[in-house]
C-alpha atoms as a PDB file:
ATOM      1  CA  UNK A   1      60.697  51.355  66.937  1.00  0.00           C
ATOM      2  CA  UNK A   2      61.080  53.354  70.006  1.00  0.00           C
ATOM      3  CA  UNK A   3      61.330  56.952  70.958  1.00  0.00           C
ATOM      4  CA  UNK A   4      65.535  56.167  71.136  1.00  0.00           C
ATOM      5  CA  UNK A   5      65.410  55.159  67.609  1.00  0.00           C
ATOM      6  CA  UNK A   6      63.607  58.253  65.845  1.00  0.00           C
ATOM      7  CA  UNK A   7      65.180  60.981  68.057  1.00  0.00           C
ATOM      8  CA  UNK A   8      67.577  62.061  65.579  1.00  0.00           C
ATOM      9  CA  UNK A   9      64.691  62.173  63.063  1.00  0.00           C
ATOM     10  CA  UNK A  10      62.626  64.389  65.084  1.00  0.00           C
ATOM     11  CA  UNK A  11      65.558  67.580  65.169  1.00  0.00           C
ATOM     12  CA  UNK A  12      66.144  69.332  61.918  1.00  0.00           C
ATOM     13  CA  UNK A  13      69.565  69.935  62.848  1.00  0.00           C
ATOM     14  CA  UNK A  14      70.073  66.298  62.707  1.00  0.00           C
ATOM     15  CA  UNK A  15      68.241  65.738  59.671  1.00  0.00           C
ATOM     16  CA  UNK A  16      70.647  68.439  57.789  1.00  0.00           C
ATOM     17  CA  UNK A  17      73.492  66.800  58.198  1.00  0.00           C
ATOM     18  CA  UNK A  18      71.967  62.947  57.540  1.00  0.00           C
ATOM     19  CA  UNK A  19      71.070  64.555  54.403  1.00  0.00           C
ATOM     20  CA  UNK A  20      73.996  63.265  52.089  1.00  0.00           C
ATOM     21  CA  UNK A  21      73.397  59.811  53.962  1.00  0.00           C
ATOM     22  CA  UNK A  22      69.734  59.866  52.944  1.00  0.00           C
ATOM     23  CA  UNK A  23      70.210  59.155  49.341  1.00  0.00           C
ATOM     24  CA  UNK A  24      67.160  61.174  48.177  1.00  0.00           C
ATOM     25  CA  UNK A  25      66.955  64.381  46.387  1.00  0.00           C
ATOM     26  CA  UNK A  26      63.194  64.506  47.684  1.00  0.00           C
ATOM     27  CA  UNK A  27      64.351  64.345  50.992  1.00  0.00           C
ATOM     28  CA  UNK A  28      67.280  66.738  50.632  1.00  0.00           C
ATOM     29  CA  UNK A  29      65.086  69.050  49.331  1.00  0.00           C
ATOM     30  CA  UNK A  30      62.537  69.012  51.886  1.00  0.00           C
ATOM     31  CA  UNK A  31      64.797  69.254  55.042  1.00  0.00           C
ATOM     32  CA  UNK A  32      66.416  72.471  53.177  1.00  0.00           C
ATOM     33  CA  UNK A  33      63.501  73.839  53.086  1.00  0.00           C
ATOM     34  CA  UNK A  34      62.581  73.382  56.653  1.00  0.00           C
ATOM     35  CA  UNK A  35      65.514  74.235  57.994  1.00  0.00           C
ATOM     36  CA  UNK A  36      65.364  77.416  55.658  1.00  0.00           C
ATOM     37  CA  UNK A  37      61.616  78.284  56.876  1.00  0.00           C
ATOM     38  CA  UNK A  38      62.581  77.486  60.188  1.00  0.00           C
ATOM     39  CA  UNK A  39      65.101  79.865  60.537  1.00  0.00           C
ATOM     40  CA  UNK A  40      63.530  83.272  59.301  1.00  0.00           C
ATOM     41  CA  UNK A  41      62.183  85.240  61.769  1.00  0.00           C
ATOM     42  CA  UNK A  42      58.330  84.546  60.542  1.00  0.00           C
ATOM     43  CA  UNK A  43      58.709  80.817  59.803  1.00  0.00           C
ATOM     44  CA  UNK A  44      55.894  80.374  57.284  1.00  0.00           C
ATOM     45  CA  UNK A  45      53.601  77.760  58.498  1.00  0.00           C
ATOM     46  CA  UNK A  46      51.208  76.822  55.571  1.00  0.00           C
ATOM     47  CA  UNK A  47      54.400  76.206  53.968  1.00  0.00           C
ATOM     48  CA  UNK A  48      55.603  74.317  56.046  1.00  0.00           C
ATOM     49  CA  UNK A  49      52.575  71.934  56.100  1.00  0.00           C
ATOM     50  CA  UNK A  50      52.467  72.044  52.854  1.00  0.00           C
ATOM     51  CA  UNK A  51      55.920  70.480  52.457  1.00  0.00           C
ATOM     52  CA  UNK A  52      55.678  67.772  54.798  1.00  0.00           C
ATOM     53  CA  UNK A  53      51.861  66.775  53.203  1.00  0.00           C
ATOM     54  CA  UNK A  54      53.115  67.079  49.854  1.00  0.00           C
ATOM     55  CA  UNK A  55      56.351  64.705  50.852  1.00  0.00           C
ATOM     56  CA  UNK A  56      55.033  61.113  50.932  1.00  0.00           C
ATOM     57  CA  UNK A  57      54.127  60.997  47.450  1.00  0.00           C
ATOM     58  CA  UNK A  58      57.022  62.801  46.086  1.00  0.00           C
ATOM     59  CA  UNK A  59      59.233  60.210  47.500  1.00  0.00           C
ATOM     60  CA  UNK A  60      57.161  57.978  46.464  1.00  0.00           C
ATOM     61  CA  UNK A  61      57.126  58.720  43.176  1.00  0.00           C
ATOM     62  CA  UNK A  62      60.878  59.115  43.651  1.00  0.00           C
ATOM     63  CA  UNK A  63      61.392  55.857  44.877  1.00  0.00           C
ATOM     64  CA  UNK A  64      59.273  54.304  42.610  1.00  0.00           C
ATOM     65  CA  UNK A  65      57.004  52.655  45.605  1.00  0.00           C
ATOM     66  CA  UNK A  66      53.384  53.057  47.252  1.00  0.00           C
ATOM     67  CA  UNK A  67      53.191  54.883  50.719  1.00  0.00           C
ATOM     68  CA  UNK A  68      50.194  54.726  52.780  1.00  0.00           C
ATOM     69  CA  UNK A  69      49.213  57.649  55.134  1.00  0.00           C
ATOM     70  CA  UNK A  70      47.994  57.411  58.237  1.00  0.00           C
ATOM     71  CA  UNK A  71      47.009  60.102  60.738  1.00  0.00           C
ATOM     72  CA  UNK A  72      46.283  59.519  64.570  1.00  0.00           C
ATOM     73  CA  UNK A  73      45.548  61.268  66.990  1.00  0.00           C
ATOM     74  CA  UNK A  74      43.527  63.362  65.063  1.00  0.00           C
ATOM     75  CA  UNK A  75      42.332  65.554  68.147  1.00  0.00           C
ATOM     76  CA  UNK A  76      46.057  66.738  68.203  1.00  0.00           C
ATOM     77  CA  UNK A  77      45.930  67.692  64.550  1.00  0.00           C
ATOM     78  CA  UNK A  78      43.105  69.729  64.704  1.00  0.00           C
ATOM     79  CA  UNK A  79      44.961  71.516  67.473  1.00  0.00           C
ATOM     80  CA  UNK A  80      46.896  73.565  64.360  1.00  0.00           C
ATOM     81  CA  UNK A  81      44.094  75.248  63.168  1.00  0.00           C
ATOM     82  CA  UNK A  82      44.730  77.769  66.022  1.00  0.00           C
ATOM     83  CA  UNK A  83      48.004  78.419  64.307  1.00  0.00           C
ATOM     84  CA  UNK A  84      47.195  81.982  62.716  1.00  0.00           C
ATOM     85  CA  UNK A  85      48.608  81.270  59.321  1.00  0.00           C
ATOM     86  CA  UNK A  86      46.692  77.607  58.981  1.00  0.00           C
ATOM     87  CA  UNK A  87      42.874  77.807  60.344  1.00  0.00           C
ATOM     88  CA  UNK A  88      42.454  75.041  58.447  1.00  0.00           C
ATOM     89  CA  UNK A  89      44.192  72.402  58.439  1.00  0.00           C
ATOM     90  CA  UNK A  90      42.242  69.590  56.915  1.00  0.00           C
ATOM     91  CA  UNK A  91      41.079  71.668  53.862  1.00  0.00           C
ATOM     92  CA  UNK A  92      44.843  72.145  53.861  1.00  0.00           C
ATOM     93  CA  UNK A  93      45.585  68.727  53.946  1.00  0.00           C
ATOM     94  CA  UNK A  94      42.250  68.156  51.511  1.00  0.00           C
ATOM     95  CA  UNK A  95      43.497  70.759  49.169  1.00  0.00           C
ATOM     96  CA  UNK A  96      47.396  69.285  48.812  1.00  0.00           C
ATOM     97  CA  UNK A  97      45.667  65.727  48.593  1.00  0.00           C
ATOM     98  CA  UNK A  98      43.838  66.452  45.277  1.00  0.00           C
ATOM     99  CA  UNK A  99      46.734  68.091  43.497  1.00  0.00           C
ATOM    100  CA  UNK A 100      48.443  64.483  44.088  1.00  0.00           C
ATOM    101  CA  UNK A 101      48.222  62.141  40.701  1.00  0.00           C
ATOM    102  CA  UNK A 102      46.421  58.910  41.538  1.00  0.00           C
ATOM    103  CA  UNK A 103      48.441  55.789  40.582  1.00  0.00           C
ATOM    104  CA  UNK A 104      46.890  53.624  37.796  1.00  0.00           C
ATOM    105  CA  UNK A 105      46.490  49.668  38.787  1.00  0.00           C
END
């Protein structure tokens, strides 16, 4: 995939309106609430992380498949704990993790 190819999925403008294309309710949901957070005037941005950490096993579960995670550039990530209303964002990420149910093999 190149940069071409995920463009419209990197605009939450864009996303809004694929919504009804989507086919999710997971999905739907989530972009609302972006879009929603995104446009008050104090965008809340725990929430905000919170949503898109929490949104690979809800659709998941949704879809009734396994996701696997993975995280690079991990320097970059750190870089939003100097977001005032994160600090943290691996005990974030920790925290949201171990409210997720564990599939049974």
């Amino acid at each position: 995939m190149n940069d071409e190819n995920i463009a419209p999925y990197l605009d939450i403008n864009a996303l809004v309106k694929k919504t009804d294309v989507i086919g999710s309710d997971v999905a739907r949901d989530t972009i609302h609430s972006f879009f929603d957070e995104l446009n008050k005037a104090r965008p809340n941005q725990r929430l905000m992380l919170e949503l898109a950490f929490d949104f690979p096993e809800k659709f998941a579960k949704e879809r009734n498949i396994h996701i696997v995670l993975l995280l690079d550039e991990f320097q970059r990530i750190k870089e939003i704990d100097n977001f005032p209303q994160i600090r943290d964002v691996l005990g974030l990420f920790r925290s949201v993790l171990q409210t997720q149910s564990k599939p049974t093999m």
